[in-house]
PDB file of N, CA and C in Angstrom:
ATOM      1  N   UNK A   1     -11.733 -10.571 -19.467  1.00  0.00           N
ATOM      2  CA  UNK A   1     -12.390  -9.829 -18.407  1.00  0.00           C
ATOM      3  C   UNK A   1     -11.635 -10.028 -17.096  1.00  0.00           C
ATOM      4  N   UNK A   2     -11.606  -9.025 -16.202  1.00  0.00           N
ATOM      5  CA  UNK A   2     -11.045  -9.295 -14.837  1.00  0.00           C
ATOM      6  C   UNK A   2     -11.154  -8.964 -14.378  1.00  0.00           C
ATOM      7  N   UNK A   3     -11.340 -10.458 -13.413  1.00  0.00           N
ATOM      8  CA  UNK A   3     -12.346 -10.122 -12.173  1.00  0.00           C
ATOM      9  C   UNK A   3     -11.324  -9.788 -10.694  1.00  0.00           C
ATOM     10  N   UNK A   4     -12.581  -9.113 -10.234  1.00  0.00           N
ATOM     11  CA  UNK A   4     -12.346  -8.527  -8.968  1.00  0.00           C
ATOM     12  C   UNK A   4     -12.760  -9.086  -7.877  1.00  0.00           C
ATOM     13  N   UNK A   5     -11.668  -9.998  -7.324  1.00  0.00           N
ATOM     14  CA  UNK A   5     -11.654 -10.607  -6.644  1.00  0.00           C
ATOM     15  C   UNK A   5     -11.741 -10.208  -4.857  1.00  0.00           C
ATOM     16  N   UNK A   6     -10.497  -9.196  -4.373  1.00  0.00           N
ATOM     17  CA  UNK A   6     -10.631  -8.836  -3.131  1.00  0.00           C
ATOM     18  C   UNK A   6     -11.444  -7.802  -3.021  1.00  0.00           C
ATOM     19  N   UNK A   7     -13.244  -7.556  -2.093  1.00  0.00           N
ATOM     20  CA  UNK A   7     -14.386  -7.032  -2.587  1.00  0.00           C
ATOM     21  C   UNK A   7     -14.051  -5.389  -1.442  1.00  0.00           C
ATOM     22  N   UNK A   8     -13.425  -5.841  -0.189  1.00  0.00           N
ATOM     23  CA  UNK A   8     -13.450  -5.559   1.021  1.00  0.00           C
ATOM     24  C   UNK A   8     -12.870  -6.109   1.725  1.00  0.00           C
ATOM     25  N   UNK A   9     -12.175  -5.690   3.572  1.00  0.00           N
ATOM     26  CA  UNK A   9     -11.709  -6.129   4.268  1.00  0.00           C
ATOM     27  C   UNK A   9     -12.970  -5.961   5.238  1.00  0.00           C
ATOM     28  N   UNK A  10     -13.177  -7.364   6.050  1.00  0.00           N
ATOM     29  CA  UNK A  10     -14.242  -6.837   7.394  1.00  0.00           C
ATOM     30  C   UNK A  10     -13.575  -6.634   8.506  1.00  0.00           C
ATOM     31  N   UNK A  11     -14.035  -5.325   8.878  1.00  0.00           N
ATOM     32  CA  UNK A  11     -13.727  -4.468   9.941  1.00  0.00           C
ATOM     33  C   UNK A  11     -14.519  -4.686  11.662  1.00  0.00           C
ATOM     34  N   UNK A  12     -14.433  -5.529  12.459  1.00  0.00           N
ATOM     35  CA  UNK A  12     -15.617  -5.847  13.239  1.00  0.00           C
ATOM     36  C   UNK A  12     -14.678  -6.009  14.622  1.00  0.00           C
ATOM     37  N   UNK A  13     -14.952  -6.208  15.573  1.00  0.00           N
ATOM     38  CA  UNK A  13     -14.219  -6.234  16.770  1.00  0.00           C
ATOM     39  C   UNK A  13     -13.387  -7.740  16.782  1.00  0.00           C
ATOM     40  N   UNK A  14     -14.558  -8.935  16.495  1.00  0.00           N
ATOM     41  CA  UNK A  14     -13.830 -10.002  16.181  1.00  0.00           C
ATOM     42  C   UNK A  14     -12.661 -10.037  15.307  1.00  0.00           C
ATOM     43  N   UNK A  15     -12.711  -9.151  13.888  1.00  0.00           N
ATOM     44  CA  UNK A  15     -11.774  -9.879  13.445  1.00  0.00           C
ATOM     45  C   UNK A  15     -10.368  -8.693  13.304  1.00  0.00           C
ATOM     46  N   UNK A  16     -10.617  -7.978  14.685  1.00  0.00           N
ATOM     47  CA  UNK A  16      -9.529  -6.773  14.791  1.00  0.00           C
ATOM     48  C   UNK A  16      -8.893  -8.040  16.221  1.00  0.00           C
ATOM     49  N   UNK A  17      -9.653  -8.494  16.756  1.00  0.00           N
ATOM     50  CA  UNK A  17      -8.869  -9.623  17.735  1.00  0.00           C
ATOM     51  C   UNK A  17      -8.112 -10.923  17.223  1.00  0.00           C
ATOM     52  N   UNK A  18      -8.662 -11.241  16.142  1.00  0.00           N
ATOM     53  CA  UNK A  18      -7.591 -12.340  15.079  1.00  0.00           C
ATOM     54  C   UNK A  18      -6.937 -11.446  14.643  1.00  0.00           C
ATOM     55  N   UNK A  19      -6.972 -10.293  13.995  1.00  0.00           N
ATOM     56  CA  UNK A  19      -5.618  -9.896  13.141  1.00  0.00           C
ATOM     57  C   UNK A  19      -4.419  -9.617  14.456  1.00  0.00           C
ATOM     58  N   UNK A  20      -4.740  -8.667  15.821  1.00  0.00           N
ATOM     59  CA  UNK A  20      -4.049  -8.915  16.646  1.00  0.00           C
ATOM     60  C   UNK A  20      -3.371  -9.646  17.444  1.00  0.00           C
ATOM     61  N   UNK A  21      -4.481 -11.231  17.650  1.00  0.00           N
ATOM     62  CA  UNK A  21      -4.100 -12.115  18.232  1.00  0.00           C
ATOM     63  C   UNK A  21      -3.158 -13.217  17.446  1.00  0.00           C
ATOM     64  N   UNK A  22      -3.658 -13.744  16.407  1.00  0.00           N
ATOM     65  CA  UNK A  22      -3.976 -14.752  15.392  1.00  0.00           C
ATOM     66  C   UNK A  22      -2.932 -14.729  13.986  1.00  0.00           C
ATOM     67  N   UNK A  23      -3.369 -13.901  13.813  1.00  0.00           N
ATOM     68  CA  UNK A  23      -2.613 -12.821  12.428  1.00  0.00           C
ATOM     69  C   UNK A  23      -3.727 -13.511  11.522  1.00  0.00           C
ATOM     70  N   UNK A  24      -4.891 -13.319  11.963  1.00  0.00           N
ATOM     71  CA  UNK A  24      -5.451 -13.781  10.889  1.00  0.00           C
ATOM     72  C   UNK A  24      -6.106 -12.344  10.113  1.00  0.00           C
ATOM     73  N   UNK A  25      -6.731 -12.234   9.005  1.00  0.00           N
ATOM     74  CA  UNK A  25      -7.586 -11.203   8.676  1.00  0.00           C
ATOM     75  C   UNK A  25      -8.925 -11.469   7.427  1.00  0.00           C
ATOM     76  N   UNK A  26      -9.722 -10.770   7.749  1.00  0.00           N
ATOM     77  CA  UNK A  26     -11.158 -11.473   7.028  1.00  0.00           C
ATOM     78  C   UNK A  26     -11.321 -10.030   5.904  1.00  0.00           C
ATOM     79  N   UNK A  27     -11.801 -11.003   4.646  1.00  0.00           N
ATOM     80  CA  UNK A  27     -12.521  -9.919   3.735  1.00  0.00           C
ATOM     81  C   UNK A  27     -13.374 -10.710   2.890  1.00  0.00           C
ATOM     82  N   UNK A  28     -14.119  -9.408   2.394  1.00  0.00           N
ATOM     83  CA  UNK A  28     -15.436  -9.847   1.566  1.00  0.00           C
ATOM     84  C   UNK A  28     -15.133 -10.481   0.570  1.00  0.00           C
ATOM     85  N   UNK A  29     -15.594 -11.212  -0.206  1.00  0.00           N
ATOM     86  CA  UNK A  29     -14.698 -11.898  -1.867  1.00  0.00           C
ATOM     87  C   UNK A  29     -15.980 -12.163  -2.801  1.00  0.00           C
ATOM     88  N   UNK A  30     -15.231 -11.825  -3.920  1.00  0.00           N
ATOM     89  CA  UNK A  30     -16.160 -12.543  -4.868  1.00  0.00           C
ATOM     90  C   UNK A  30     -16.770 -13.947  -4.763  1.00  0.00           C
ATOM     91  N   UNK A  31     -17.999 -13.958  -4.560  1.00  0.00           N
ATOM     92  CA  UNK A  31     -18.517 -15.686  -4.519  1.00  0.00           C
ATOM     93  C   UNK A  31     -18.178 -16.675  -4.719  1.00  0.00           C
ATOM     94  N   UNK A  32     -17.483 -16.414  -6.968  1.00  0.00           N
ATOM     95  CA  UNK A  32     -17.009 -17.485  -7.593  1.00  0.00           C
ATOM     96  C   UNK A  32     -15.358 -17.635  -7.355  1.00  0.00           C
ATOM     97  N   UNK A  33     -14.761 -16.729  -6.799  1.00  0.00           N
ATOM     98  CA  UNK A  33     -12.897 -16.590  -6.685  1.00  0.00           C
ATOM     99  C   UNK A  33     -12.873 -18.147  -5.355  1.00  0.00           C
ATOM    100  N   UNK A  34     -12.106 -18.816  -5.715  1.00  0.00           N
ATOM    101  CA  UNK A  34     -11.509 -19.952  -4.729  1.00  0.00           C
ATOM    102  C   UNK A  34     -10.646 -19.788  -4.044  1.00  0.00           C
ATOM    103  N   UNK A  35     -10.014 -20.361  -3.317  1.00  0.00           N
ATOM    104  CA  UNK A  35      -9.248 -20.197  -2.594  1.00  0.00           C
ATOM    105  C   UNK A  35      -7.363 -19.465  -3.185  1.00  0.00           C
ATOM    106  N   UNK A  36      -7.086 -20.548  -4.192  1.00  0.00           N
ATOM    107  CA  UNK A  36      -5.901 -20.254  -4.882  1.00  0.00           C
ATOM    108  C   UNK A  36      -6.542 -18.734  -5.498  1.00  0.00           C
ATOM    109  N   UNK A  37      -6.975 -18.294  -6.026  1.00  0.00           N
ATOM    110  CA  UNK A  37      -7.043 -16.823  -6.475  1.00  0.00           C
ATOM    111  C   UNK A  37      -7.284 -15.803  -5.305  1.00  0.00           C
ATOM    112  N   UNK A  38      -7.519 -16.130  -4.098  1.00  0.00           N
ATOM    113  CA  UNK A  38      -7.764 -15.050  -3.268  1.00  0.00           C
ATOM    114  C   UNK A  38      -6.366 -14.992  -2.676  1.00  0.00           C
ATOM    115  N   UNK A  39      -5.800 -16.104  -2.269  1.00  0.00           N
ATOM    116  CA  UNK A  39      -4.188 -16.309  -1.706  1.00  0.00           C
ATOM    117  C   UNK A  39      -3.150 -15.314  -2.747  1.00  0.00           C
ATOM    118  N   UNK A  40      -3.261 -15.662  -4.192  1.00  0.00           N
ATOM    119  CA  UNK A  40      -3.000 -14.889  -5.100  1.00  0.00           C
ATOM    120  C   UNK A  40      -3.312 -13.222  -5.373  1.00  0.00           C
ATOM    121  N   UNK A  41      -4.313 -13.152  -4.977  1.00  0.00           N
ATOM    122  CA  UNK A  41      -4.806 -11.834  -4.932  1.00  0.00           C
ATOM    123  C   UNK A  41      -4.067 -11.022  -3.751  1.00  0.00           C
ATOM    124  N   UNK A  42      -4.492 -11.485  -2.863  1.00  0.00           N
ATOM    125  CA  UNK A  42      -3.802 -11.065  -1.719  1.00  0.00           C
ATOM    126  C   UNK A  42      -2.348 -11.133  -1.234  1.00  0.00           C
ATOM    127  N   UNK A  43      -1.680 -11.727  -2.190  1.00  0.00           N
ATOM    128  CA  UNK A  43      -0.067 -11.994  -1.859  1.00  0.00           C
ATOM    129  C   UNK A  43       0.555 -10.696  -3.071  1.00  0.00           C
ATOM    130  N   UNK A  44       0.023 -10.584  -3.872  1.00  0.00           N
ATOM    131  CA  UNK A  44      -0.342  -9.707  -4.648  1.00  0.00           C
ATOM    132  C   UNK A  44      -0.628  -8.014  -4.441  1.00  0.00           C
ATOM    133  N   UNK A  45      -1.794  -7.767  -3.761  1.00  0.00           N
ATOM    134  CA  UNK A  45      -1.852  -6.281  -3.016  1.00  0.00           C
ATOM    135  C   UNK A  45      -1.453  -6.254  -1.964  1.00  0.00           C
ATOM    136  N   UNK A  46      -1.020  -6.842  -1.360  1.00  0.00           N
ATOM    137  CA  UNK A  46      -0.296  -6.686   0.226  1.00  0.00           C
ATOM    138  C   UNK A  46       1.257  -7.058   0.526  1.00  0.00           C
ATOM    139  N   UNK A  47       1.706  -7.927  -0.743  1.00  0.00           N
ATOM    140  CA  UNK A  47       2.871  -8.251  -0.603  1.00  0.00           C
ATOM    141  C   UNK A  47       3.124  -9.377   1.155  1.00  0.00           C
ATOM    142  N   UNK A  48       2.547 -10.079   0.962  1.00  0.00           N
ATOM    143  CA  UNK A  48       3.084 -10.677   2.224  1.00  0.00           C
ATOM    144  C   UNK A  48       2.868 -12.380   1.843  1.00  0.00           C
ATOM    145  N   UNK A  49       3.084 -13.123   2.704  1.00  0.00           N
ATOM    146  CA  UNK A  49       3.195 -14.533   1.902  1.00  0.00           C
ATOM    147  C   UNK A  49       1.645 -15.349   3.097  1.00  0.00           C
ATOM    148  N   UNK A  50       0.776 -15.621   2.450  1.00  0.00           N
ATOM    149  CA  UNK A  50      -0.290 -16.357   2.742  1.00  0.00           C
ATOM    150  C   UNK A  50       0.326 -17.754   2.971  1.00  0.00           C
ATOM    151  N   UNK A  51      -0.425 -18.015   4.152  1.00  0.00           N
ATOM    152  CA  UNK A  51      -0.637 -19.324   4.514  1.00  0.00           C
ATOM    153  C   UNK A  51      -1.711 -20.704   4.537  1.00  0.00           C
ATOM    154  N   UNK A  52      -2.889 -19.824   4.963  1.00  0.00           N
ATOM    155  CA  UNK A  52      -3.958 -20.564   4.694  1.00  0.00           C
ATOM    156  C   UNK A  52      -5.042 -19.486   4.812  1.00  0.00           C
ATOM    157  N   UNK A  53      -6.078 -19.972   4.168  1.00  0.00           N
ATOM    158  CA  UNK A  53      -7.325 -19.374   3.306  1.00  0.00           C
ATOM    159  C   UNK A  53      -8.627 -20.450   3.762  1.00  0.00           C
ATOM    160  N   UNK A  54      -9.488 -19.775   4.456  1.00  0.00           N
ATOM    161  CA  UNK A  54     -10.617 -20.406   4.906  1.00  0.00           C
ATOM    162  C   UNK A  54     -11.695 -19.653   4.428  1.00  0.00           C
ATOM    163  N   UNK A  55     -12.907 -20.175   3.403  1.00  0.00           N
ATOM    164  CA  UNK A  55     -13.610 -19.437   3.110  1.00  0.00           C
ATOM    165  C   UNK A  55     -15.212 -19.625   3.712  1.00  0.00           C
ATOM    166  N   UNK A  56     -16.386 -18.952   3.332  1.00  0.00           N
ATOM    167  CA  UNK A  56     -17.613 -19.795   3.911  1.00  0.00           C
ATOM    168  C   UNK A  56     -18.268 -18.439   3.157  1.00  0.00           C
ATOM    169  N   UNK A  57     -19.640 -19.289   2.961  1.00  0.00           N
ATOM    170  CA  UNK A  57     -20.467 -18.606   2.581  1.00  0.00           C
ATOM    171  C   UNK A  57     -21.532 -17.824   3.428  1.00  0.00           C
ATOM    172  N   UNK A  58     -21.679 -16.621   3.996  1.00  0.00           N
ATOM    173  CA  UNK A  58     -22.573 -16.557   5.430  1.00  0.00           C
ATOM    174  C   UNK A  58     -24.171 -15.886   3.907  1.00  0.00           C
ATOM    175  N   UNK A  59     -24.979 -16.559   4.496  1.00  0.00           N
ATOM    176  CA  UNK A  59     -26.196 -16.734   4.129  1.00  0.00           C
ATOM    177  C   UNK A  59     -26.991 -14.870   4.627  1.00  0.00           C
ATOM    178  N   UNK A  60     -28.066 -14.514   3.507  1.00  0.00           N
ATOM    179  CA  UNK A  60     -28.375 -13.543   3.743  1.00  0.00           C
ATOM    180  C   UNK A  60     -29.545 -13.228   5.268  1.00  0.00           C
ATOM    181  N   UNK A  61     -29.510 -12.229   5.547  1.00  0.00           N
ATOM    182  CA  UNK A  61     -30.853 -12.017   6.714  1.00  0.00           C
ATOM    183  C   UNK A  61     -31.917 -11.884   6.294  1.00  0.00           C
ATOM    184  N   UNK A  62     -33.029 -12.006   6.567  1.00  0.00           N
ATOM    185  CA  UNK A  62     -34.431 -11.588   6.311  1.00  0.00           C
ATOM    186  C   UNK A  62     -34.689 -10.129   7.099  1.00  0.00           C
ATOM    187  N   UNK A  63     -35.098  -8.925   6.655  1.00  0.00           N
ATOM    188  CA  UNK A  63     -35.334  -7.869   7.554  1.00  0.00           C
ATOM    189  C   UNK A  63     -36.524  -7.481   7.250  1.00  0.00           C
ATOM    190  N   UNK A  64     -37.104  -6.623   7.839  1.00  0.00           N
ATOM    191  CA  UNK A  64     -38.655  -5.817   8.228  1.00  0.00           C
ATOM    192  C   UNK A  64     -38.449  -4.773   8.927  1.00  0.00           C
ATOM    193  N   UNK A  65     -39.141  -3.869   8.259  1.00  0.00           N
ATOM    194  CA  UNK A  65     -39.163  -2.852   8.650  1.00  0.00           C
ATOM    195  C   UNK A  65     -40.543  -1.994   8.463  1.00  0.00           C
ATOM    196  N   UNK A  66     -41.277  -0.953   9.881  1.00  0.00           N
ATOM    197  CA  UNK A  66     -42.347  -0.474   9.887  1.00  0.00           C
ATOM    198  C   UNK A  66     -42.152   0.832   8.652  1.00  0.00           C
ATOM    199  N   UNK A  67     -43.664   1.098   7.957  1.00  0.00           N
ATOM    200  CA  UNK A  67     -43.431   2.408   7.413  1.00  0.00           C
ATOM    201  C   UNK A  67     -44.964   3.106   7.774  1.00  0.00           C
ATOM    202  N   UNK A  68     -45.421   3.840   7.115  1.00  0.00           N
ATOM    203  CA  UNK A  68     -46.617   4.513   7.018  1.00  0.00           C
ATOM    204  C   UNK A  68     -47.918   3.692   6.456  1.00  0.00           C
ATOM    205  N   UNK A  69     -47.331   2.888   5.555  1.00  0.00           N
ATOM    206  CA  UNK A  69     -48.044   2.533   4.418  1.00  0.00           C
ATOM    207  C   UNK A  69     -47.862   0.818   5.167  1.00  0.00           C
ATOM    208  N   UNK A  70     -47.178   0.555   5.680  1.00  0.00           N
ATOM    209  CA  UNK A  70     -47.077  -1.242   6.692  1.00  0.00           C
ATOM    210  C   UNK A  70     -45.932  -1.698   6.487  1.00  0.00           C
ATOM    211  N   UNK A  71     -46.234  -2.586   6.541  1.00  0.00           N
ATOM    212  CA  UNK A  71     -44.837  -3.520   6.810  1.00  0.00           C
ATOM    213  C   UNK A  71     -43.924  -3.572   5.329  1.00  0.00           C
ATOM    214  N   UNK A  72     -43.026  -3.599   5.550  1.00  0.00           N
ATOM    215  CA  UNK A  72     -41.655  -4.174   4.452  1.00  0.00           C
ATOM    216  C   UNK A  72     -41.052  -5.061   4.626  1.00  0.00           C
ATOM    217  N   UNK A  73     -41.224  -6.095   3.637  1.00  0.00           N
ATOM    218  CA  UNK A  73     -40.251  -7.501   4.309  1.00  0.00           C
ATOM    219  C   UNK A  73     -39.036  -7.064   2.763  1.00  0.00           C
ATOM    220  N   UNK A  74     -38.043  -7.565   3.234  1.00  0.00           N
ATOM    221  CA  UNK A  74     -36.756  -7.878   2.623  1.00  0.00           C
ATOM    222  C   UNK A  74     -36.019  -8.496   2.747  1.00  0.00           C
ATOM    223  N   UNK A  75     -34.424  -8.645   2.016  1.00  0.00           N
ATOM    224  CA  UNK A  75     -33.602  -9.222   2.509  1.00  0.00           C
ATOM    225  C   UNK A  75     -32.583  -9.311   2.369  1.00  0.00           C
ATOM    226  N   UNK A  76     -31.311  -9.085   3.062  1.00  0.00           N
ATOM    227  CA  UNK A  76     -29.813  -8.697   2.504  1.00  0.00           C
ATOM    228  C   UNK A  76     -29.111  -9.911   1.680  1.00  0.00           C
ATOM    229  N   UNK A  77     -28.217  -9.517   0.911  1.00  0.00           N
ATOM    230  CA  UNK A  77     -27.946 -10.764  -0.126  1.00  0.00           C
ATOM    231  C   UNK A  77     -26.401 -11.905   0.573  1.00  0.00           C
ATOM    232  N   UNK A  78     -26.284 -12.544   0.024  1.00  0.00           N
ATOM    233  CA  UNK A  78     -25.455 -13.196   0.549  1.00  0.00           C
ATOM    234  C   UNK A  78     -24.029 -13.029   0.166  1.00  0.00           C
ATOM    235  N   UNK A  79     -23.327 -13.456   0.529  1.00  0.00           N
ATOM    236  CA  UNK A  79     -21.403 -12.859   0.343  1.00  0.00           C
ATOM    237  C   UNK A  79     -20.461 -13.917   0.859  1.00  0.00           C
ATOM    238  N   UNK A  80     -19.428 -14.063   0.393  1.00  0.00           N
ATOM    239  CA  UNK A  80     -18.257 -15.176   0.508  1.00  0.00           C
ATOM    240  C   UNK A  80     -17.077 -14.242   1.188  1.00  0.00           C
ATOM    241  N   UNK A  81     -17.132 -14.711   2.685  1.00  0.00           N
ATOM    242  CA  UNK A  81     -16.093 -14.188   3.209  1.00  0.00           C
ATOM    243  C   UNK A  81     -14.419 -14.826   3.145  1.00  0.00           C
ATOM    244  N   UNK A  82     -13.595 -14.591   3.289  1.00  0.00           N
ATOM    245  CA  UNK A  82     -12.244 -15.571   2.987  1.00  0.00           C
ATOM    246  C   UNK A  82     -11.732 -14.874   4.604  1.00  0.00           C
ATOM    247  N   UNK A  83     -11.260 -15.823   5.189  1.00  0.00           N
ATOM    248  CA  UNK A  83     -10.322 -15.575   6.746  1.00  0.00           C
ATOM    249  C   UNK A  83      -9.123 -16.073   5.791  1.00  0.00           C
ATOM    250  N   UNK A  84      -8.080 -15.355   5.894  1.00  0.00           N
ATOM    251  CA  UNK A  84      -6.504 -15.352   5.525  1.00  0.00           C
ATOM    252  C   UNK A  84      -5.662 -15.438   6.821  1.00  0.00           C
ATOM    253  N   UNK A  85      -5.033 -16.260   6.561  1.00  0.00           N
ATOM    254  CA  UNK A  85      -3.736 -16.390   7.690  1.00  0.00           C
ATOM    255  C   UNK A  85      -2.097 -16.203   7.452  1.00  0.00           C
ATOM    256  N   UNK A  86      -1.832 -15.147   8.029  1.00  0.00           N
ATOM    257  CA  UNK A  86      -0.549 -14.621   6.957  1.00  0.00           C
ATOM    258  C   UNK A  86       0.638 -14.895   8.357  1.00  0.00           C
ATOM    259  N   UNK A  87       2.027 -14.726   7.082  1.00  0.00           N
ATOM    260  CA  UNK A  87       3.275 -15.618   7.709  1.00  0.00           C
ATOM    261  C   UNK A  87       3.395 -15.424   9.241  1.00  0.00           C
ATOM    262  N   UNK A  88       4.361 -15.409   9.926  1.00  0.00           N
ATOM    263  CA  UNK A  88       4.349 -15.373  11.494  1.00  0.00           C
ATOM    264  C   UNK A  88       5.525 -14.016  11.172  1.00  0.00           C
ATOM    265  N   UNK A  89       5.104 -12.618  11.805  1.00  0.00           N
ATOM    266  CA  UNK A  89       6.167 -12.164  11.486  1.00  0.00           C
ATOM    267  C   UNK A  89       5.644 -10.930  10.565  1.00  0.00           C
ATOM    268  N   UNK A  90       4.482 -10.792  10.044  1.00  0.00           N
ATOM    269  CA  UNK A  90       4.417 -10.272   8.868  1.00  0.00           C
ATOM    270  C   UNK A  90       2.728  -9.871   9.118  1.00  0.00           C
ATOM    271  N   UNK A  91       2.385  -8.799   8.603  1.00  0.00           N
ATOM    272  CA  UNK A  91       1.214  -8.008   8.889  1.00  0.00           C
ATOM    273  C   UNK A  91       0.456  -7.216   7.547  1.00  0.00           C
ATOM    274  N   UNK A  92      -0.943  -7.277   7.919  1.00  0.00           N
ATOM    275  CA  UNK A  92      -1.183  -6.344   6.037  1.00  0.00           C
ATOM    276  C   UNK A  92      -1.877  -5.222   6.798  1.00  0.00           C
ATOM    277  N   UNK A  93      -1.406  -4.144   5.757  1.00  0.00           N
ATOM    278  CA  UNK A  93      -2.011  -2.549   6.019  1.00  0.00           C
ATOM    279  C   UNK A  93      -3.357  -2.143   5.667  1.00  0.00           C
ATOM    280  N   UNK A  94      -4.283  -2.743   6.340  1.00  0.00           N
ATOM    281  CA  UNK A  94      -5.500  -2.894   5.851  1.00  0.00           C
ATOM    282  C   UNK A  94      -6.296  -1.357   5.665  1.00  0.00           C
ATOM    283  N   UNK A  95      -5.679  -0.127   6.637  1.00  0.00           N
ATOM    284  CA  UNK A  95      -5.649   1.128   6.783  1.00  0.00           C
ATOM    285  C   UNK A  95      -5.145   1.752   5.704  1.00  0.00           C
ATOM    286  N   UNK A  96      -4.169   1.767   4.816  1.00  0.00           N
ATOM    287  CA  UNK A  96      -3.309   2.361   4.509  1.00  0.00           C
ATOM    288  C   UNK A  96      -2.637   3.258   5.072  1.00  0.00           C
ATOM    289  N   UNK A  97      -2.030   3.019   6.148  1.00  0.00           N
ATOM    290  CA  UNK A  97      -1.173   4.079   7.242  1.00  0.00           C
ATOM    291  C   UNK A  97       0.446   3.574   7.039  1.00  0.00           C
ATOM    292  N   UNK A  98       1.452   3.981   7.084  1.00  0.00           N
ATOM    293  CA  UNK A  98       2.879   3.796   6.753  1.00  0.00           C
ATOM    294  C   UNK A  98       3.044   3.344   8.489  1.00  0.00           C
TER     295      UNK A  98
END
């Protein structure tokens, strides 16, 4: 079986200021993928040489929301982000733009 490891790239103001500033860049990941398989993954579809790989687990929200009928409680699920730090020199096309 094979797994699918790189889920998404996050797109957010913060981490458009690390990829500019930093060279760092953040994406969504499979929960169970570690560090060595995401470095792999990503050296892999982007062709560029990884440096370091910081991962964390950000915990889900609780939300509510009004309807007709009352209240709705819920809650978004949780996700393993990976921050990648790639060579000095070297950039990934997270767009696909040439």
């Amino acid at each position: 079986m094979i797994k699918r490891i790189l889920i998404k790239p996050v797109i957010t103001e913060k981490s458009e200021l690390l990829s500019s500033k930093v060279n760092q860049y953040s994406f969504v990941v499979e929960k169970k993928a570690n560090k060595i398989e995401i470095k792999k993954a990503i050296e892999k579809k982007y062709g560029v040489t990884v440096e370091k790989v910081s991962t964390m687990i950000v915990p889900g929200k609780s939300k509510m929301r009004s309807t007709r009928s009352g209240h709705v409680k819920g809650r978004t699920s949780s996700y393993k982000k990976a921050i990648v730090s790639v060579a000095e020199g070297e950039e990934l096309n997270i767009y696909g733009e040439e």
